[in-house]
N, C-alpha and C. Protein backbone atom coordinates (compact mmCIF):
# COMPACT_ATOMS: atom_id res chain seq x y z
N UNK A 1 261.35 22.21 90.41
CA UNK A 1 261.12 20.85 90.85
C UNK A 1 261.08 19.95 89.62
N UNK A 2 262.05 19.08 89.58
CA UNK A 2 262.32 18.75 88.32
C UNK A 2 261.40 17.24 88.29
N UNK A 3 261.19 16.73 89.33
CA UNK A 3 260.03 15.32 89.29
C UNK A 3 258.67 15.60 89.61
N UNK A 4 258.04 16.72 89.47
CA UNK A 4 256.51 16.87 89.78
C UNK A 4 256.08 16.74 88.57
N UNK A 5 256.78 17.21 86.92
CA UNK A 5 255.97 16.41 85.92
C UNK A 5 255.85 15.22 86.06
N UNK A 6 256.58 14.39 86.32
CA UNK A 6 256.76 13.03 86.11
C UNK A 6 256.16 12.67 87.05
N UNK A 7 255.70 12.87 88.00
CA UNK A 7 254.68 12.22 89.03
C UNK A 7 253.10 11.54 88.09
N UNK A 8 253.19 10.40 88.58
CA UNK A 8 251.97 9.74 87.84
C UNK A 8 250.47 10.71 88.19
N UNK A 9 249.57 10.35 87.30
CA UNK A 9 248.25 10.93 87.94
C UNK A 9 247.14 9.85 87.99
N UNK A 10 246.75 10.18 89.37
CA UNK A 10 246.08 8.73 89.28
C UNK A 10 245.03 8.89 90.42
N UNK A 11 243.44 8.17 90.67
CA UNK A 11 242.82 8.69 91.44
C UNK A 11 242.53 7.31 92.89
N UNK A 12 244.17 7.63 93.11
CA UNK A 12 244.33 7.17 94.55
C UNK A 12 244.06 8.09 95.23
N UNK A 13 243.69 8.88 94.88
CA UNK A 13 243.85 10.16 96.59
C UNK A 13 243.19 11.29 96.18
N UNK A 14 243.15 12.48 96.74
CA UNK A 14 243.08 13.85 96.56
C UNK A 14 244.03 14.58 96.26
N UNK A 15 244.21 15.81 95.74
CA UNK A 15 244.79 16.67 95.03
C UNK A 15 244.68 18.21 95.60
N UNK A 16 245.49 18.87 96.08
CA UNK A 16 247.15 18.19 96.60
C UNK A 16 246.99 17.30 97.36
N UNK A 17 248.15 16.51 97.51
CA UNK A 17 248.47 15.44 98.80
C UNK A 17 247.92 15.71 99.95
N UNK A 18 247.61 14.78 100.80
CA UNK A 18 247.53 14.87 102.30
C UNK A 18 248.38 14.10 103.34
N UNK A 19 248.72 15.21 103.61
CA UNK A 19 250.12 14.30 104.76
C UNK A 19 249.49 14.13 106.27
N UNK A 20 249.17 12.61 107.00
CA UNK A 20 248.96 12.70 107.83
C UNK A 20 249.26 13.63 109.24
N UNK A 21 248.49 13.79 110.25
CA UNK A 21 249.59 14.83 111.09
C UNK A 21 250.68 13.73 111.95
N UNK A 22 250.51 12.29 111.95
CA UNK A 22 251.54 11.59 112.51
C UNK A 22 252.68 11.29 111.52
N UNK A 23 252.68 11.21 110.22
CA UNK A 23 253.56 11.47 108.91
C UNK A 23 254.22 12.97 108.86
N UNK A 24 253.22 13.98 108.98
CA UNK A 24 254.14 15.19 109.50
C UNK A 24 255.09 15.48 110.29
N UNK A 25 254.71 14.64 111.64
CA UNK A 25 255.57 14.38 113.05
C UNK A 25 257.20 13.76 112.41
N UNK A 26 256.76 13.10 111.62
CA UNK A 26 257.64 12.36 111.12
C UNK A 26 258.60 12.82 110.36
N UNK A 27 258.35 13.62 109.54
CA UNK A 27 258.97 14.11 108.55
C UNK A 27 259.63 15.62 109.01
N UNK A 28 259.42 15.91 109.96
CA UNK A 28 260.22 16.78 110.50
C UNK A 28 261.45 16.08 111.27
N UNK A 29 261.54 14.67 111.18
CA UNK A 29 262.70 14.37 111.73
C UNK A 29 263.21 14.04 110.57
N UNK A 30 262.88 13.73 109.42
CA UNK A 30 263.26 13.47 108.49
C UNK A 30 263.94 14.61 107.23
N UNK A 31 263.84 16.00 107.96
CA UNK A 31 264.68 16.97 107.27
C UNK A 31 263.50 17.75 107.08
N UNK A 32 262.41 17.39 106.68
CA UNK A 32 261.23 18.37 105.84
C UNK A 32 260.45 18.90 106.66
N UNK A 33 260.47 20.31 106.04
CA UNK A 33 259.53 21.23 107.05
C UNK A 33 257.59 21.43 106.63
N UNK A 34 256.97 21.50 106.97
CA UNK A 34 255.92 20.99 106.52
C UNK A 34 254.73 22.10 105.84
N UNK A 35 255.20 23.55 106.08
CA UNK A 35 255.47 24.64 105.42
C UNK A 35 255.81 24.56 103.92
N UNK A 36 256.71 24.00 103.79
CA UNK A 36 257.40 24.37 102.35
C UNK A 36 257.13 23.05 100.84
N UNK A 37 256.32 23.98 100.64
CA UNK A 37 255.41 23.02 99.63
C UNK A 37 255.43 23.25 98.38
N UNK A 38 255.91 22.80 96.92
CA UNK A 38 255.39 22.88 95.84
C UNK A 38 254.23 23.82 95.61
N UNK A 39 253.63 24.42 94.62
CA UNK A 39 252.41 25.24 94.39
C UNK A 39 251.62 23.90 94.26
N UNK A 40 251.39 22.47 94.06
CA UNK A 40 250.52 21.46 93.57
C UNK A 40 250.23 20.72 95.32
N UNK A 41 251.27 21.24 96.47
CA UNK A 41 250.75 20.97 97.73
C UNK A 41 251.70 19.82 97.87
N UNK A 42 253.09 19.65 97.75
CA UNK A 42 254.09 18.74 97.84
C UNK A 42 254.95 19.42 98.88
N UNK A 43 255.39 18.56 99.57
CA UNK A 43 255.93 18.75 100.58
C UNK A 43 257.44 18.69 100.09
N UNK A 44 258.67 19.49 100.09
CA UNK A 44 260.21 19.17 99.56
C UNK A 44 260.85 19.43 100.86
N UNK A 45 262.19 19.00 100.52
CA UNK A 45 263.16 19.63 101.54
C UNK A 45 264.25 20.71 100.87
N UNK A 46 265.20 21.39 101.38
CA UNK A 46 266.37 21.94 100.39
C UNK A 46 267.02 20.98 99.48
N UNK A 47 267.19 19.61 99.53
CA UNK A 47 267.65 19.16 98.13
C UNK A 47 266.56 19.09 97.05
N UNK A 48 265.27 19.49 97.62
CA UNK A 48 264.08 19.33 96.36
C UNK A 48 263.86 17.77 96.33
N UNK A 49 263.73 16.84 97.31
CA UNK A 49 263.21 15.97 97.06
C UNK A 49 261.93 15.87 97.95
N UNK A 50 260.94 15.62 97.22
CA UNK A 50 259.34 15.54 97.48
C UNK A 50 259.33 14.28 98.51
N UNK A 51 258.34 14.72 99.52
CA UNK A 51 258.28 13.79 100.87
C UNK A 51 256.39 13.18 99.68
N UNK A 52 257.21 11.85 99.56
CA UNK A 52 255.43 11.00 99.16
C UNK A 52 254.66 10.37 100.46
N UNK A 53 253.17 11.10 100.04
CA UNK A 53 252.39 10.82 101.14
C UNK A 53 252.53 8.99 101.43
N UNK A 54 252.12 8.05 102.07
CA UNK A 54 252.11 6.79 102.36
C UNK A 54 251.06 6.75 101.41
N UNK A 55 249.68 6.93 101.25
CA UNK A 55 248.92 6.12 100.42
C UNK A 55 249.41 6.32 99.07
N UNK A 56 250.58 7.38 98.34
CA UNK A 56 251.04 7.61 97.14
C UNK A 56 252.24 7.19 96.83
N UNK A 57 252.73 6.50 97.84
CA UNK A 57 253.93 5.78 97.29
C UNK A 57 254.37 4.92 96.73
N UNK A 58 253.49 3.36 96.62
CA UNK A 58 253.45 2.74 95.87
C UNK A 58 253.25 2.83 94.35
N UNK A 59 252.41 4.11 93.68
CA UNK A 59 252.09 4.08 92.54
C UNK A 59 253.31 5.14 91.81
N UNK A 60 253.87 6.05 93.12
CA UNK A 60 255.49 6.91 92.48
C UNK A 60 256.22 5.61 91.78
N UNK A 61 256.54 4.91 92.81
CA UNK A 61 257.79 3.50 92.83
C UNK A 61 257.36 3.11 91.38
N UNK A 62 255.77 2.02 91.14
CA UNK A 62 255.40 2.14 89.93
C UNK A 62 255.72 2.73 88.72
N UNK A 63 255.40 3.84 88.74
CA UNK A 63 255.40 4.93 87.46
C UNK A 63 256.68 4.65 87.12
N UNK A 64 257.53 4.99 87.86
CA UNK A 64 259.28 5.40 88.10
C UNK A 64 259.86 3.68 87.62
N UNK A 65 259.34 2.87 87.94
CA UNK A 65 260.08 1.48 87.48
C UNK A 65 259.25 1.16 86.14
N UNK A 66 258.00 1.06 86.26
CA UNK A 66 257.60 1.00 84.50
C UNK A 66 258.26 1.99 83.69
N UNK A 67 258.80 3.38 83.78
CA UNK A 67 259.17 3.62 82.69
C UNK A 67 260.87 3.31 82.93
N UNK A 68 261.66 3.53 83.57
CA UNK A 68 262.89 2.70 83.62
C UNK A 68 263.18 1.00 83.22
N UNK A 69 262.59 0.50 84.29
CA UNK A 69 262.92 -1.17 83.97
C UNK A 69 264.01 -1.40 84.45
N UNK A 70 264.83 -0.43 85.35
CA UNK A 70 265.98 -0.36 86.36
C UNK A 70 265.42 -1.44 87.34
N UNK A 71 266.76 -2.59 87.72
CA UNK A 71 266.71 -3.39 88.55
C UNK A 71 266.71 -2.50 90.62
N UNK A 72 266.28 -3.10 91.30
CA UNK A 72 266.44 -3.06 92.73
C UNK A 72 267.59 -1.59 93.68
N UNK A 73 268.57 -1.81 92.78
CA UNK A 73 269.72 -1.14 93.26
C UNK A 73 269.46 0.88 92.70
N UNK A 74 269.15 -0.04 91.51
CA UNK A 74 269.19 1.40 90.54
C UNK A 74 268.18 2.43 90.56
N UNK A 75 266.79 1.66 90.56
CA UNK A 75 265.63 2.33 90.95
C UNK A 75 265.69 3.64 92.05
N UNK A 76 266.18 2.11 93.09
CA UNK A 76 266.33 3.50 94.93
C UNK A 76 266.95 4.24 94.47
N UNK A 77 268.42 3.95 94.38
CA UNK A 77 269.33 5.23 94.01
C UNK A 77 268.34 6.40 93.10
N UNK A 78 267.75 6.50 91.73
CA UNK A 78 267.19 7.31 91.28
C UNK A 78 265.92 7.85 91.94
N UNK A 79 265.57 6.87 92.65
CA UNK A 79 264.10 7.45 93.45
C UNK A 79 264.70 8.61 94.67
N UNK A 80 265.85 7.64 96.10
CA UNK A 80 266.38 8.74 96.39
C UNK A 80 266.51 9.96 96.43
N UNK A 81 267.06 10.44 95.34
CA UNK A 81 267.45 11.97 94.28
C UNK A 81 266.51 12.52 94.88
N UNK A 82 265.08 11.82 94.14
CA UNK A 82 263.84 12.56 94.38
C UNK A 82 262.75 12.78 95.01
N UNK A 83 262.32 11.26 95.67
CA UNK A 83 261.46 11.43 96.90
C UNK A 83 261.97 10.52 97.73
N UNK A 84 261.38 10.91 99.04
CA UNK A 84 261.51 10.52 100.32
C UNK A 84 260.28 9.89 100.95
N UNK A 85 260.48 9.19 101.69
CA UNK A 85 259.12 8.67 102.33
C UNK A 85 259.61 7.64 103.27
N UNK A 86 257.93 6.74 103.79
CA UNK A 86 258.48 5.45 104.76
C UNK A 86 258.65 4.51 104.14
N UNK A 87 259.71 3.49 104.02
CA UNK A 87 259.21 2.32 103.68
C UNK A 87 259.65 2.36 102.34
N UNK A 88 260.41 3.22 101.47
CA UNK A 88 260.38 3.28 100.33
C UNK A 88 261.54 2.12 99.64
N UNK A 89 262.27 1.52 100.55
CA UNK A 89 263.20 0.38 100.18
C UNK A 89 262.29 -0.53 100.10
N UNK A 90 261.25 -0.68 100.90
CA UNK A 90 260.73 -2.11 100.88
C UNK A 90 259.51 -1.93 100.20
N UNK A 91 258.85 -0.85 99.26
CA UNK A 91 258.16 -1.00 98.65
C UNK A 91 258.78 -0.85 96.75
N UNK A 92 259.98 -0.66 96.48
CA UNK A 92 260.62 -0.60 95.66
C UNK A 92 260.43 -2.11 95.38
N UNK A 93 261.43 -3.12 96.25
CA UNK A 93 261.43 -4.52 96.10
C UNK A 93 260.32 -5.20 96.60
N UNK A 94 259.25 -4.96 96.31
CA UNK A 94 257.73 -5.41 96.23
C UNK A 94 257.25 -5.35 94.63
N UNK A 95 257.25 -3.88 94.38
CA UNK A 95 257.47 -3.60 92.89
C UNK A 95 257.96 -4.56 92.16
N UNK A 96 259.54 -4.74 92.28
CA UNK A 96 260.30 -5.55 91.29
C UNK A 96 259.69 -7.07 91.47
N UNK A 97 259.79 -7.02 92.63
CA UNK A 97 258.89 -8.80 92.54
C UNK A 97 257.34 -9.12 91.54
N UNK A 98 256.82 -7.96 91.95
CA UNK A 98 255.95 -7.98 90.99
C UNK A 98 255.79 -7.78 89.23
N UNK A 99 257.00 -7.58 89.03
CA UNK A 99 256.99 -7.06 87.70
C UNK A 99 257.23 -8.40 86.66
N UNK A 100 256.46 -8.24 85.91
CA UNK A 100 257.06 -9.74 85.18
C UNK A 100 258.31 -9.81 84.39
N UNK A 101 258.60 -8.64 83.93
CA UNK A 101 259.33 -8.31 82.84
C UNK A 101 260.74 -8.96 83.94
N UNK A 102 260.87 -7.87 85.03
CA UNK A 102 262.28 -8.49 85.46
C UNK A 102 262.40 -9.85 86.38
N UNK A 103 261.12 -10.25 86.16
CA UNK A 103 261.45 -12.15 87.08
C UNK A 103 261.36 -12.95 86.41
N UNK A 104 261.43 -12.22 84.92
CA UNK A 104 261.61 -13.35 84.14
C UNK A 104 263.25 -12.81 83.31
N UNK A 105 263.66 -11.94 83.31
CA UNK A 105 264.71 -11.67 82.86
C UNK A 105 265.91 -11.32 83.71
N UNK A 106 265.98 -11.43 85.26
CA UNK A 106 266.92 -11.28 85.95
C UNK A 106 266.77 -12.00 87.10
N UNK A 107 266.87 -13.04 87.54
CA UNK A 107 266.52 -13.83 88.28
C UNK A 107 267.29 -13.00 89.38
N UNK A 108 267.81 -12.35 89.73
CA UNK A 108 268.23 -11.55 91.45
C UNK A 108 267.33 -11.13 91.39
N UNK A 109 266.30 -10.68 90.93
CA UNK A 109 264.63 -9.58 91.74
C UNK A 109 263.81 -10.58 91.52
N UNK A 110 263.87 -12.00 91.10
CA UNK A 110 262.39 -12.41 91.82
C UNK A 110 262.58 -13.05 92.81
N UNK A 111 261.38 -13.21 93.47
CA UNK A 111 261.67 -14.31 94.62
C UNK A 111 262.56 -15.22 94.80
N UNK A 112 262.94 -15.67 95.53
CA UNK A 112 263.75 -17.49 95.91
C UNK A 112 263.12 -18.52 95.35
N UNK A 113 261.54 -18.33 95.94
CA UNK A 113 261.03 -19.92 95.01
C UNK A 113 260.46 -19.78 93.55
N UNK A 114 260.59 -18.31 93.26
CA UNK A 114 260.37 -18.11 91.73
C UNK A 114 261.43 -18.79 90.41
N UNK A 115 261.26 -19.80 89.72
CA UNK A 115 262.57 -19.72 88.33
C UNK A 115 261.73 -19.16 87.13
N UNK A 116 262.21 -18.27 86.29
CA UNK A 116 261.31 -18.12 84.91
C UNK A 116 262.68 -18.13 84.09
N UNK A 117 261.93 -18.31 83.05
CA UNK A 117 263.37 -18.53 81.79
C UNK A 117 262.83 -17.04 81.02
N UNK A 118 263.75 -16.74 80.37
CA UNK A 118 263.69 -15.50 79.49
C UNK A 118 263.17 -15.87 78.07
N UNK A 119 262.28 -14.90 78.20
CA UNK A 119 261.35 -14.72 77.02
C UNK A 119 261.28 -13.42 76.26
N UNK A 120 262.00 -13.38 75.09
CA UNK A 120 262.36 -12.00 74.35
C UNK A 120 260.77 -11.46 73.77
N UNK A 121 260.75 -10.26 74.04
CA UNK A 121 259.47 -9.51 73.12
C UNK A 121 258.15 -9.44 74.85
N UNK A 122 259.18 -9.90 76.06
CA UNK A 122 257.72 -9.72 77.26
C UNK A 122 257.29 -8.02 77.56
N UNK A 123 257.88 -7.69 77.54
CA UNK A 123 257.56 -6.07 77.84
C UNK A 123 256.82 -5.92 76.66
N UNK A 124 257.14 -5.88 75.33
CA UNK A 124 256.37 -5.27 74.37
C UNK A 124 255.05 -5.79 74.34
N UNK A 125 254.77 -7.65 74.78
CA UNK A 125 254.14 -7.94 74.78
C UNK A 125 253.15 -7.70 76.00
N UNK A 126 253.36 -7.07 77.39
CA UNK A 126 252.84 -6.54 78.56
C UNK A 126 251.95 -5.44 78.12
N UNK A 127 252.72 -4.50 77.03
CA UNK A 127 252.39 -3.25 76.83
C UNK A 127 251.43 -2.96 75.75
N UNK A 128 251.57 -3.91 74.70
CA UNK A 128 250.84 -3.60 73.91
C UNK A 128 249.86 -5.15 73.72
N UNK A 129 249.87 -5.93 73.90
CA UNK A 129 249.35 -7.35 73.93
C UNK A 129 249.80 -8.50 72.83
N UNK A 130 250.68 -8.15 71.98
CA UNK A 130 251.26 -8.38 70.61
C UNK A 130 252.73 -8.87 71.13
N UNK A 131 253.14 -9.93 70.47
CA UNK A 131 254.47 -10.45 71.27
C UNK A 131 255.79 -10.22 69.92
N UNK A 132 256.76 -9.05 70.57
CA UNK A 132 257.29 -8.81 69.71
C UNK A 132 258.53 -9.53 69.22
N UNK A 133 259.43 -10.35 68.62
CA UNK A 133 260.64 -10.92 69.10
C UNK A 133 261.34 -10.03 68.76
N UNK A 134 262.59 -10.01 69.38
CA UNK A 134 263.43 -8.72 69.94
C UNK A 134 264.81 -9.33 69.46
């Protein structure tokens, strides 16, 4: 399982996951059998992509776009690959709206009534508090 390192750790939840039994219902239409689990209690299918519980999906999307910085298109596609879940298009582009780095540097992911002008050194400056020019 090549994305269970990379899964953030974080104390949204319990350890392993808990998959609702109406999310279970679900996910058996969705390819995944509910049996076949990671040793850490992850739910996969035969392509090996991990079914994310609903309360853990927002902070996957997270992890996965802070360390990329992949716009809207690119993100899903790479998330795709690897996990599955509900809702995971429309919590991707929740993400990007929220991110400052790309609503101020790509005006297609922020909002409509958002304008920001580009400001070189914002990420470095997000990350470390020090504004770097780039």
């Amino acid at each position: 399982m090549l994305l269970i390192p990379l899964l953030p750790k974080t104390d949204c939840g319990p350890e392993p996951p808990i998959y609702s039994d109406e999310y279970l219902k679900r996910a058996l239409n969705w390819g995944f059998d509910p049996n076949q689990r990671t040793h850490d209690g992850w739910i996969y299918n035969e392509r090996e992509t991990i079914l994310a519980p609903a309360y853990f999906r927002n902070d996957i999307v997270e992890c996965i776009h802070d360390s990329t910085q992949c716009g809207r298109d690119a993100t899903l596609q790479w998330i795709q690959k690897y996990v599955s879940g509900s809702h995971i298009n429309r919590t991707i582009q929740k993400v990007i709206e929220k991110c400052l780095f790309c609503t101020q540097n790509n005006p297609k992911t922020s909002p409509p009534h958002l304008t920001q002008e580009f400001r070189p050194g914002v990420k470095e400056q997000q990350r470390t508090g020090k504004l770097i020019l780039l």
